[in-house]
N, C-alpha and C. Protein backbone atom coordinates (compact mmCIF):
# COMPACT_ATOMS: atom_id res chain seq x y z
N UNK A 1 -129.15 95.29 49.05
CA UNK A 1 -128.93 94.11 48.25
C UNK A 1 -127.45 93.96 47.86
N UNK A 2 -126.33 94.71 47.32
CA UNK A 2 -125.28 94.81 46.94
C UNK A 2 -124.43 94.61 48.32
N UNK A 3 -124.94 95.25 49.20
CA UNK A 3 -124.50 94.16 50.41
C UNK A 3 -124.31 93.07 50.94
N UNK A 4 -125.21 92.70 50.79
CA UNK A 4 -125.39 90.96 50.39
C UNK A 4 -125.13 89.84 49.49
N UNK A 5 -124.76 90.72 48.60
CA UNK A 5 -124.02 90.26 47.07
C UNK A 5 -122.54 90.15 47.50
N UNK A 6 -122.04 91.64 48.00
CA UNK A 6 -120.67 91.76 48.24
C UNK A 6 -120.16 90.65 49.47
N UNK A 7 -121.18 90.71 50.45
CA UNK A 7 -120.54 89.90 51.78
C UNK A 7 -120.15 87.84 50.73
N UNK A 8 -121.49 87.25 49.81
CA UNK A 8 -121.49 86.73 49.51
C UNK A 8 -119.86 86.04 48.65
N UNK A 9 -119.72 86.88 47.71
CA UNK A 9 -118.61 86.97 47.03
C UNK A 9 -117.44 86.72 47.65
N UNK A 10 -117.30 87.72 49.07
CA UNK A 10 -116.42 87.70 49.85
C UNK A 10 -116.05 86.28 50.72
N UNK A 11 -116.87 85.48 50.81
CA UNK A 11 -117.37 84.32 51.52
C UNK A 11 -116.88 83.33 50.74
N UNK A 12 -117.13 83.21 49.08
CA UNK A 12 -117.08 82.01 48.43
C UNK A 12 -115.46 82.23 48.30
N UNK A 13 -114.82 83.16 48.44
CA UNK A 13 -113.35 83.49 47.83
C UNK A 13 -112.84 83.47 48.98
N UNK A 14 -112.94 83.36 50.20
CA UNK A 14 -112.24 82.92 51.56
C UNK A 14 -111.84 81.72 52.09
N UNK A 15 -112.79 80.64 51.70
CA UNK A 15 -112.54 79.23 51.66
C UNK A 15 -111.37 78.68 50.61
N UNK A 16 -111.09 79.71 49.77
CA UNK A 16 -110.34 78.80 48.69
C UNK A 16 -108.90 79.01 49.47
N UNK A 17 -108.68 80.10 50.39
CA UNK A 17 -107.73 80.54 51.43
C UNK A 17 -107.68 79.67 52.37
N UNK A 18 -108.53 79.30 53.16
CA UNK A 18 -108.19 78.21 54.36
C UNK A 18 -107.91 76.93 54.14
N UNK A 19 -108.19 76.47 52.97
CA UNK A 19 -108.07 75.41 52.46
C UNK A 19 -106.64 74.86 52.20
N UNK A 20 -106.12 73.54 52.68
CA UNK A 20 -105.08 73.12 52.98
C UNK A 20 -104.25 72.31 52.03
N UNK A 21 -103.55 72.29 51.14
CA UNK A 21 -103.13 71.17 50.02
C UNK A 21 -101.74 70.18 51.19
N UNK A 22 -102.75 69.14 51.61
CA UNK A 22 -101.63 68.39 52.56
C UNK A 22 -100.85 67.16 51.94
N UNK A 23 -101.11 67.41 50.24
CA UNK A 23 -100.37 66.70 49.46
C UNK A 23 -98.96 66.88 49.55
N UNK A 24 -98.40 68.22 50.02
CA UNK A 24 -97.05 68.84 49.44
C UNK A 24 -96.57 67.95 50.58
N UNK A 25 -97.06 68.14 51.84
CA UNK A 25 -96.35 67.87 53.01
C UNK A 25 -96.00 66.71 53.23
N UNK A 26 -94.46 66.33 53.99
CA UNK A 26 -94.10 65.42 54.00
C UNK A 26 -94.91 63.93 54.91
N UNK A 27 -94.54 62.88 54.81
CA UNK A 27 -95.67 61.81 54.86
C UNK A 27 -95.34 61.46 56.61
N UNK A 28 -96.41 61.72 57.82
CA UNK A 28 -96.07 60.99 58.84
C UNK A 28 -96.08 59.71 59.08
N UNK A 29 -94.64 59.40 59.62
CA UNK A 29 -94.32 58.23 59.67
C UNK A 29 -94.60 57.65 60.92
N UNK A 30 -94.91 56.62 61.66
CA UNK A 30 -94.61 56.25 62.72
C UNK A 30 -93.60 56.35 63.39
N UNK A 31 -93.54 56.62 65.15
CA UNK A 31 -92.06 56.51 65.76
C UNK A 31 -92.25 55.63 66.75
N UNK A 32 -90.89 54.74 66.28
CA UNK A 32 -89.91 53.85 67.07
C UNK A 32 -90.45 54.10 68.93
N UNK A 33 -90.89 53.04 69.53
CA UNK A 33 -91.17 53.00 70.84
C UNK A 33 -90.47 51.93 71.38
N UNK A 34 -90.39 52.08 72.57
CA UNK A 34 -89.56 51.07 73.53
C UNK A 34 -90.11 51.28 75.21
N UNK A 35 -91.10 50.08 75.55
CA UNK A 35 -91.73 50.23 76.84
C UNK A 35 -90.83 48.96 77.61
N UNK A 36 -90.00 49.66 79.12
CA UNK A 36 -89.90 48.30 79.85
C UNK A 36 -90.54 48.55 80.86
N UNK A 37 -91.15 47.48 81.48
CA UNK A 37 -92.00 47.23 82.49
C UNK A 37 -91.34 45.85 83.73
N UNK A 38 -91.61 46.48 84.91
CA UNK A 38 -90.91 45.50 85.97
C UNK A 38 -92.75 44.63 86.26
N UNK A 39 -92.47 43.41 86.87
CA UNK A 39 -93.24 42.09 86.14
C UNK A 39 -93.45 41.45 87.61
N UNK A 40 -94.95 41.65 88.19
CA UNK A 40 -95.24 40.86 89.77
C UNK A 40 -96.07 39.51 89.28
N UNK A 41 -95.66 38.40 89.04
CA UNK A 41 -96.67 37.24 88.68
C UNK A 41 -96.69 36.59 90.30
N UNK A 42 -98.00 36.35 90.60
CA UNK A 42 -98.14 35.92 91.93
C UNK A 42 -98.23 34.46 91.71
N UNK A 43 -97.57 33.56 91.23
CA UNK A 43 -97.39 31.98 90.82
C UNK A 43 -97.06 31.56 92.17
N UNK A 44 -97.48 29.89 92.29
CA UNK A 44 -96.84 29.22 93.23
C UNK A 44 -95.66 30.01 94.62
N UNK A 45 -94.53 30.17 94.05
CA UNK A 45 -93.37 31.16 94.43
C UNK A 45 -93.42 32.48 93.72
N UNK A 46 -93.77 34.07 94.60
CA UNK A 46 -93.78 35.11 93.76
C UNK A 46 -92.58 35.26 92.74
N UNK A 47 -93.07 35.34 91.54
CA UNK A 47 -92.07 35.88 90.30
C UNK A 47 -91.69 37.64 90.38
N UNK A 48 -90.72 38.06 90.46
CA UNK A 48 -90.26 39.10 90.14
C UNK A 48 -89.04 39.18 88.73
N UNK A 49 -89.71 39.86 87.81
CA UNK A 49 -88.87 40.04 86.24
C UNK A 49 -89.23 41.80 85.74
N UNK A 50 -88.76 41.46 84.72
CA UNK A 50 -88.55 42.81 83.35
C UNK A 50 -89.15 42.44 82.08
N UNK A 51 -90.17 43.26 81.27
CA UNK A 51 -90.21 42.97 80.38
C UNK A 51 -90.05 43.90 79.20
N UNK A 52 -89.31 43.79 77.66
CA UNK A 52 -88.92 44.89 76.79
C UNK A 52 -89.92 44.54 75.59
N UNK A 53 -90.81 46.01 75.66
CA UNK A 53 -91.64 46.00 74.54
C UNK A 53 -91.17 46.99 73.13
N UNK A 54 -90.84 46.89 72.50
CA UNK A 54 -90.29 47.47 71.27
C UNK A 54 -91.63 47.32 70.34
N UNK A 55 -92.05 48.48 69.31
CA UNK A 55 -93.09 48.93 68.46
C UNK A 55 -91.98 48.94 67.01
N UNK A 56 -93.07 48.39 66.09
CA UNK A 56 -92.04 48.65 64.96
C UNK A 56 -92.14 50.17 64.61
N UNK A 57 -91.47 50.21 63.44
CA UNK A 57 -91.75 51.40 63.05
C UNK A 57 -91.55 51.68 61.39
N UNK A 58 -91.79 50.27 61.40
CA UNK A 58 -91.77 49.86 59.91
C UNK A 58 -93.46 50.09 59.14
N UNK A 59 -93.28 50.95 57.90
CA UNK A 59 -94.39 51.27 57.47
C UNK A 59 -95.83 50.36 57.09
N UNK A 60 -95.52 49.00 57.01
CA UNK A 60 -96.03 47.91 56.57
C UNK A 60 -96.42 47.29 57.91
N UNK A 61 -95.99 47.69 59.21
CA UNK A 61 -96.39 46.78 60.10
C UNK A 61 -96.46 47.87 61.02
N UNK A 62 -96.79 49.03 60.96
CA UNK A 62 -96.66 50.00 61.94
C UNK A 62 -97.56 49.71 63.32
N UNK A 63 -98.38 48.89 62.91
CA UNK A 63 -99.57 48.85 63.98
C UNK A 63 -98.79 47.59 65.29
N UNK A 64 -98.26 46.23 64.73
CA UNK A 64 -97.61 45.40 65.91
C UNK A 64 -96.31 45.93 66.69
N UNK A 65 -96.74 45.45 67.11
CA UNK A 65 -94.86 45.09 68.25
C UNK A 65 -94.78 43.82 69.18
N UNK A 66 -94.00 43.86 69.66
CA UNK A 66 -93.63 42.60 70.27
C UNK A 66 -92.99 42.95 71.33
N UNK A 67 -93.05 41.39 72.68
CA UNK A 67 -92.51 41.90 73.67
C UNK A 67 -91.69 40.68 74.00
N UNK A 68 -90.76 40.54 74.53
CA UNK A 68 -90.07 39.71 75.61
C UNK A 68 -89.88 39.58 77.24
N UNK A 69 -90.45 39.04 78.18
CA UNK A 69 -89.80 39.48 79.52
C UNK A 69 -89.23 38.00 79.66
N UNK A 70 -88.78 38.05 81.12
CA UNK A 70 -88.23 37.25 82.03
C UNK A 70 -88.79 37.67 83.28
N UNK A 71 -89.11 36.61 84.15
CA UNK A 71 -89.08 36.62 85.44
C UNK A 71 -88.65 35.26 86.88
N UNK A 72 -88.25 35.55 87.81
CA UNK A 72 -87.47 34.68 88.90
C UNK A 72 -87.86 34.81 89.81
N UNK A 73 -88.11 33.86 90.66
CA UNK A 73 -88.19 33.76 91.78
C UNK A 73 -86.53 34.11 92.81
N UNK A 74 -87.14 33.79 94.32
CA UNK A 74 -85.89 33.35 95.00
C UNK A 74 -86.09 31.93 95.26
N UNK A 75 -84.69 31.79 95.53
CA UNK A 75 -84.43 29.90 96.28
C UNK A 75 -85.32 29.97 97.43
N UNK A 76 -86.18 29.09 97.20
CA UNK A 76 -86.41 28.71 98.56
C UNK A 76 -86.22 27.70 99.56
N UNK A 77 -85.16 27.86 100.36
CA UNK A 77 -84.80 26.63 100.55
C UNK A 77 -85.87 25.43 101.07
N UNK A 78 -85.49 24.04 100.85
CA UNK A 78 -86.41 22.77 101.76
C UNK A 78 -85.80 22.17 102.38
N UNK A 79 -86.46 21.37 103.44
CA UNK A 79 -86.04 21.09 104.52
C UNK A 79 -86.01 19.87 104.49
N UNK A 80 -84.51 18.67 104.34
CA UNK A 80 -84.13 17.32 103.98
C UNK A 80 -83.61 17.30 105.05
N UNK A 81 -83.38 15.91 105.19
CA UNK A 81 -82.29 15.38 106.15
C UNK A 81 -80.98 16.04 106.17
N UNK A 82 -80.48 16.08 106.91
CA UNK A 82 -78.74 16.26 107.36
C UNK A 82 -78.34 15.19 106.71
N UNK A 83 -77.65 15.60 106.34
CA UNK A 83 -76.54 16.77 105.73
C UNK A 83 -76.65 17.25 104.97
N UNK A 84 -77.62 16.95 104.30
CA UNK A 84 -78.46 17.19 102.83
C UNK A 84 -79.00 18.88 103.21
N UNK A 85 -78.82 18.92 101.47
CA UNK A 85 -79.32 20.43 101.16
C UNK A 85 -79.97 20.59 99.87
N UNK A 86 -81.42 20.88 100.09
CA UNK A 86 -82.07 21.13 98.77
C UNK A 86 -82.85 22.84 98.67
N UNK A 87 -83.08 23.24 97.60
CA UNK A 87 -83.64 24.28 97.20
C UNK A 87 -84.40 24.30 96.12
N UNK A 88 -85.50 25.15 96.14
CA UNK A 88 -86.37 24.92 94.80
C UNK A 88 -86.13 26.91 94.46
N UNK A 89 -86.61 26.93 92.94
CA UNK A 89 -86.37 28.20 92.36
C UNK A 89 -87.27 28.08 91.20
N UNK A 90 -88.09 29.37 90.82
CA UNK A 90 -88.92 28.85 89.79
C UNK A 90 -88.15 30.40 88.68
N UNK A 91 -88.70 29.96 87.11
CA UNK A 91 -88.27 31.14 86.45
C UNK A 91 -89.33 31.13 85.30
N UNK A 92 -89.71 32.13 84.94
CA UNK A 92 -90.72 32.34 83.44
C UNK A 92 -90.38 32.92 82.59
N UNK A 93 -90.31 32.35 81.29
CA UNK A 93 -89.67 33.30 80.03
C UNK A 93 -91.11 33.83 79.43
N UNK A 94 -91.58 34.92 78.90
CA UNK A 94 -92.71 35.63 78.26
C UNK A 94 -91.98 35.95 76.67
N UNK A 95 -92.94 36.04 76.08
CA UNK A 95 -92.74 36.20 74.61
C UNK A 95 -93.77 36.38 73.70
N UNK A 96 -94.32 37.59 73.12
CA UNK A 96 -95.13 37.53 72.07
C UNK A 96 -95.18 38.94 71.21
N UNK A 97 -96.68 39.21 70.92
CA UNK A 97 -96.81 40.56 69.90
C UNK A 97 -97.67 40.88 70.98
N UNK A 98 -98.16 42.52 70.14
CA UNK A 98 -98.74 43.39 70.70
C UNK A 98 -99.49 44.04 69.84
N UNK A 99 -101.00 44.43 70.19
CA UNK A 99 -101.56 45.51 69.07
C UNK A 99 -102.41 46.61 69.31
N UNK A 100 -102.07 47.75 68.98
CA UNK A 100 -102.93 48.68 69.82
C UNK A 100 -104.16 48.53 69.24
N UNK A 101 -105.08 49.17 69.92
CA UNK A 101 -106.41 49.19 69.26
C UNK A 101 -107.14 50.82 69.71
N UNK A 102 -106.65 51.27 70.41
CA UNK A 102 -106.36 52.98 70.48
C UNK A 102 -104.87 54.06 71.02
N UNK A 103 -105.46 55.44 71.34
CA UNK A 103 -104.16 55.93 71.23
C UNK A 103 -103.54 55.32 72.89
N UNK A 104 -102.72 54.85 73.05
CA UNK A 104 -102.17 54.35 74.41
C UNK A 104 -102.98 52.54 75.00
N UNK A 105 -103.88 52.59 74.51
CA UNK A 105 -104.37 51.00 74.94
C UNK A 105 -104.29 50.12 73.58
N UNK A 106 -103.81 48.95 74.03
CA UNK A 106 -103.18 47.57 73.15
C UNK A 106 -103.51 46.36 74.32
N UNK A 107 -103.50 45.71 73.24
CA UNK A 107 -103.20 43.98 73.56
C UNK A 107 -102.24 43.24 73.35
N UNK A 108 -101.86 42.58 74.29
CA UNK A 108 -100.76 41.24 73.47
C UNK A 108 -101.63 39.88 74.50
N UNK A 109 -100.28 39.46 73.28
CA UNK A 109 -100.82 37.97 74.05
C UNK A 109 -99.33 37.09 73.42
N UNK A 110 -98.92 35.88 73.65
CA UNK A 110 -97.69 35.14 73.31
C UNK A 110 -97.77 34.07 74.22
N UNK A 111 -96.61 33.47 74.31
CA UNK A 111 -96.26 31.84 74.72
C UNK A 111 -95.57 32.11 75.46
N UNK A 112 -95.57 31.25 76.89
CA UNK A 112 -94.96 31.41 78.04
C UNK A 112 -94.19 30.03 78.41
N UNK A 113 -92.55 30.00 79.13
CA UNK A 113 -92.43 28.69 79.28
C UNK A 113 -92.07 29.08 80.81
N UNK A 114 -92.78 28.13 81.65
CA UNK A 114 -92.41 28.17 82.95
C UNK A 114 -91.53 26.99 83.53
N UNK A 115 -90.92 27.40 84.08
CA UNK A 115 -89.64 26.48 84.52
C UNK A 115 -89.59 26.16 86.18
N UNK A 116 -89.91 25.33 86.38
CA UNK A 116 -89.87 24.89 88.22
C UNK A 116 -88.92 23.98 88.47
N UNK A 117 -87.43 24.28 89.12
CA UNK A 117 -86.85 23.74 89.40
C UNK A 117 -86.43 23.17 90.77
N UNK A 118 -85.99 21.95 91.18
CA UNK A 118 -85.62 21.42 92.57
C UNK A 118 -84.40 21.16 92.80
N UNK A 119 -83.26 21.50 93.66
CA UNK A 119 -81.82 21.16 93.54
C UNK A 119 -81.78 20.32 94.66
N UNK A 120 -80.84 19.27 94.90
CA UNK A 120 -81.03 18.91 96.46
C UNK A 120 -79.61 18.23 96.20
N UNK A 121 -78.78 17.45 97.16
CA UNK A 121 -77.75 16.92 97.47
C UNK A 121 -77.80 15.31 97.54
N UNK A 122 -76.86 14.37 97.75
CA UNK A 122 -77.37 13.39 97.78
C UNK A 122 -76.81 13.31 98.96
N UNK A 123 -76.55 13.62 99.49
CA UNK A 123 -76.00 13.42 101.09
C UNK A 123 -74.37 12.57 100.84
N UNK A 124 -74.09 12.43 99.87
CA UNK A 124 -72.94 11.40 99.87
C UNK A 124 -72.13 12.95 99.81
N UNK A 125 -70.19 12.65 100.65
CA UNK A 125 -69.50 13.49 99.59
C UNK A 125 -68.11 12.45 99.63
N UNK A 126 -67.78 12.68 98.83
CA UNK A 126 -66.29 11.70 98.79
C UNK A 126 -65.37 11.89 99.53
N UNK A 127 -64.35 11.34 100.18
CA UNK A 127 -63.54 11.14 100.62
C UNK A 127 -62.66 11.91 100.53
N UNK A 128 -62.71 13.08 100.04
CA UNK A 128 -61.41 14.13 99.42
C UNK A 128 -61.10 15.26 99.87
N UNK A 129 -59.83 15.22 100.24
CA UNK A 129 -60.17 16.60 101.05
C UNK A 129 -60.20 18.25 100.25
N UNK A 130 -61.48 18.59 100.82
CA UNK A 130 -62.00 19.85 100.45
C UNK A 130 -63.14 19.79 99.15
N UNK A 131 -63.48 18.68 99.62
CA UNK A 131 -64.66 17.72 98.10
C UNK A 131 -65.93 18.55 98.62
N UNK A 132 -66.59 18.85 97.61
CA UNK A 132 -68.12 19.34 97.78
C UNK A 132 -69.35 18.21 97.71
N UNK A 133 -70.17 18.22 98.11
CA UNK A 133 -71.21 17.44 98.10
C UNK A 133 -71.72 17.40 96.43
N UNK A 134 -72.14 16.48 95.94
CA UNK A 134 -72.67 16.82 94.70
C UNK A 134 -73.97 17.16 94.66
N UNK A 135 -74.43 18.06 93.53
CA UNK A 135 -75.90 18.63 93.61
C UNK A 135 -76.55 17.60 92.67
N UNK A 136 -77.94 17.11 92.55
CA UNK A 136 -78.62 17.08 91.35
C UNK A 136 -79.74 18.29 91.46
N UNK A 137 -80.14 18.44 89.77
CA UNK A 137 -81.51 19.30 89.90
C UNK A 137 -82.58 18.55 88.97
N UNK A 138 -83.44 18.92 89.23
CA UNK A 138 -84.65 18.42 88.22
C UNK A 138 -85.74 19.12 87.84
N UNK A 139 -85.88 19.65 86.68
CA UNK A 139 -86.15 20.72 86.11
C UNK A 139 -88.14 20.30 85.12
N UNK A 140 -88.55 21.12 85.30
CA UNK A 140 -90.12 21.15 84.69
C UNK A 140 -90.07 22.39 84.20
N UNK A 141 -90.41 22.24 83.24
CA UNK A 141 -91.02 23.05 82.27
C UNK A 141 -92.48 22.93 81.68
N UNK A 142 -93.58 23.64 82.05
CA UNK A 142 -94.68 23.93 81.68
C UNK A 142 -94.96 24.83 80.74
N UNK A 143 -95.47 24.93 79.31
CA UNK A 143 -95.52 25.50 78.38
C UNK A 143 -96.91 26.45 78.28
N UNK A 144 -97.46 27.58 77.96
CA UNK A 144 -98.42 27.91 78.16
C UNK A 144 -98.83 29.09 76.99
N UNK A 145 -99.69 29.67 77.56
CA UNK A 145 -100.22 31.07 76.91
C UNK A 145 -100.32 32.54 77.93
N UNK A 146 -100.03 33.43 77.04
CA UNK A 146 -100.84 34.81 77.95
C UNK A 146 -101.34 35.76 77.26
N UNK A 147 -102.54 36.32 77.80
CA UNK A 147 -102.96 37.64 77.42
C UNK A 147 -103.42 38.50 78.60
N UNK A 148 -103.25 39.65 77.74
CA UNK A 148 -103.67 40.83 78.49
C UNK A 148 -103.90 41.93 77.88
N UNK A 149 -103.92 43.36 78.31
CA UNK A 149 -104.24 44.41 77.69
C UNK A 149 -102.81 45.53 78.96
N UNK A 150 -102.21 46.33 77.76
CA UNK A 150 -101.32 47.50 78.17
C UNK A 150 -101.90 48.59 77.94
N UNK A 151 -102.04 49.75 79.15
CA UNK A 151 -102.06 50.73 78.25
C UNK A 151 -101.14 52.07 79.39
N UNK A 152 -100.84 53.19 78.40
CA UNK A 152 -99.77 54.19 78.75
C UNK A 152 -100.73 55.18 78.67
N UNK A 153 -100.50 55.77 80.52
CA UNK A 153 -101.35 56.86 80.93
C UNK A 153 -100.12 58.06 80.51
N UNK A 154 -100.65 59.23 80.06
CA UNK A 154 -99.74 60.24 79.31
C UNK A 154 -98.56 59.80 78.65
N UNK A 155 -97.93 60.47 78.97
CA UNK A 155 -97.00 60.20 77.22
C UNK A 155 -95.82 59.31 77.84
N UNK A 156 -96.12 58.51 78.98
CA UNK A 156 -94.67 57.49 79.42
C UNK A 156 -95.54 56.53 80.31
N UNK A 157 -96.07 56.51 81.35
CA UNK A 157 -96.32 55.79 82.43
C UNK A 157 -96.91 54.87 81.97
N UNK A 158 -96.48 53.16 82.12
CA UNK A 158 -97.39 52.45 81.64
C UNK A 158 -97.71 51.62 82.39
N UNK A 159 -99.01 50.76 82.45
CA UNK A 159 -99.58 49.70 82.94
C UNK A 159 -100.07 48.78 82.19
N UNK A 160 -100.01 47.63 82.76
CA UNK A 160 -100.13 46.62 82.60
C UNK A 160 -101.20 45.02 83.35
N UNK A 161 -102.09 44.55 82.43
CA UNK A 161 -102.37 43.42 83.47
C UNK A 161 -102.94 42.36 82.49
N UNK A 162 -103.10 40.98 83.17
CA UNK A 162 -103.06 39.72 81.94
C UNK A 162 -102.69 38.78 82.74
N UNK A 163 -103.33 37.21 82.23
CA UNK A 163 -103.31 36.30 82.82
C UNK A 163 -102.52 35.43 81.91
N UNK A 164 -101.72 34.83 82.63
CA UNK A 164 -100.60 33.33 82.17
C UNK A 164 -101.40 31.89 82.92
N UNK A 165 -101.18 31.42 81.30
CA UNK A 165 -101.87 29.78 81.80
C UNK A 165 -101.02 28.90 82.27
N UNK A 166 -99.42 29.06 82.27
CA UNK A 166 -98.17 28.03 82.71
C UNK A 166 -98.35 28.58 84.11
N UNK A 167 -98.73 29.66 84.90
CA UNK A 167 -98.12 30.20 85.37
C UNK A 167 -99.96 29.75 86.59
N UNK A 168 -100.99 29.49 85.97
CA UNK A 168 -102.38 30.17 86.41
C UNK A 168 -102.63 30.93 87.30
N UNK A 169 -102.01 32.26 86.58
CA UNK A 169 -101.46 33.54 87.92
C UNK A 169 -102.16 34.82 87.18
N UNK A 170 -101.73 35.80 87.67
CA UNK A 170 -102.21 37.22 87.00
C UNK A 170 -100.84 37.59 87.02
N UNK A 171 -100.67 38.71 86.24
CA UNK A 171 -98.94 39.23 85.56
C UNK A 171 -99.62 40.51 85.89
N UNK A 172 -98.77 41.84 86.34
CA UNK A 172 -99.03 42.67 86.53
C UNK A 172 -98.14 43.53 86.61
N UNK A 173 -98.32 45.04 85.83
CA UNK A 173 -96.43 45.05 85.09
C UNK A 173 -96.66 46.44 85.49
N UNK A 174 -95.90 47.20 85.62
CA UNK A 174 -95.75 49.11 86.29
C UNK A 174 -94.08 49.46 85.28
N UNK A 175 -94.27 50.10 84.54
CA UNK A 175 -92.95 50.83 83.80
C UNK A 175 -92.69 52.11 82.94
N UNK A 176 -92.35 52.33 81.90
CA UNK A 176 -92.07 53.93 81.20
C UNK A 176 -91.77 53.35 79.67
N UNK A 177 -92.68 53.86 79.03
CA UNK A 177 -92.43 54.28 78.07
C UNK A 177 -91.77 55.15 77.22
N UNK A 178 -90.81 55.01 76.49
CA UNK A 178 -90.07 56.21 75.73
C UNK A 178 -90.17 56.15 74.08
């Protein structure tokens, strides 16, 4: 019996030992992140861009962040009359927040402005010597939305995928997290 008394005793006075006061310790804060990601939107003309995701790290908003990209096409040229020279080029600006909802997977979503432009010549050039043809361009802008979901496989590699309504494409992003 005093065995069992003693092991007892020994038992209730061991816990007061493992026991942790994580009051003293200093308070974890969130850290400062910065994801860029290179940007395939398969639109009309393929888009190739960058986009910079920054996390706050502000205690009050620790959970958002926000992103910015850009993306461009190439010229492609079209085919006018002689002497004439036209080209079209498209470009997309991205912009919004972000929110995780576990450790490495988040959402964003933001406002997209897509830009489709046409350049062409008027075939006239003046009389001057060493005169250039004059260009006009004419420019569209389609305003839109996007969402998607990010998430970072181990502690850098990230992916990306989400649909743009200016764009009615899929965005699909490969980059590093630091």
């Amino acid at each position: 019996m005093t065995k069992y008394l003693i092991t007892c005793v020994i038992t209730l006075c061991s816990f007061s030992v493992l026991a942790k006061d994580y009051s003293e310790d200093a308070p974890v804060l969130p850290k400062p992140t910065i994801g860029i990601t290179l940007d395939y939107i398969p639109a009309i003309d393929d888009l190739y861009g960058i986009t910079i995701a920054p996390s706050h790290y502000d205690t009050d908003y620790a959970q958002w962040g926000y992103y910015i990209g850009y993306a461009q096409s190439k010229k492609n040229d079209l085919v006018v009359e002689e002497p004439g020279e036209a080209y079209s080029q498209s470009s997309l600006w991205r912009f919004g927040l972000t929110y995780p909802l576990a450790a490495g997977l988040s959402l964003y979503g933001g406002a997209t402005a897509y830009i489709h432009e046409v350049s062409s010549t008027t075939n006239i050039v003046p009389y001057v010597v060493g005169a250039e043809p004059v260009w006009e361009t004419d420019k569209d802008t389609t305003w839109g939305a996007e969402a998607g979901i990010r998430y970072v496989l181990g502690p850098n590699f990230t992916l990306a995928a989400g649909y743009n309504s200016a764009t009615e494409s899929a965005v699909f992003s490969i980059g590093y997290t630091m």
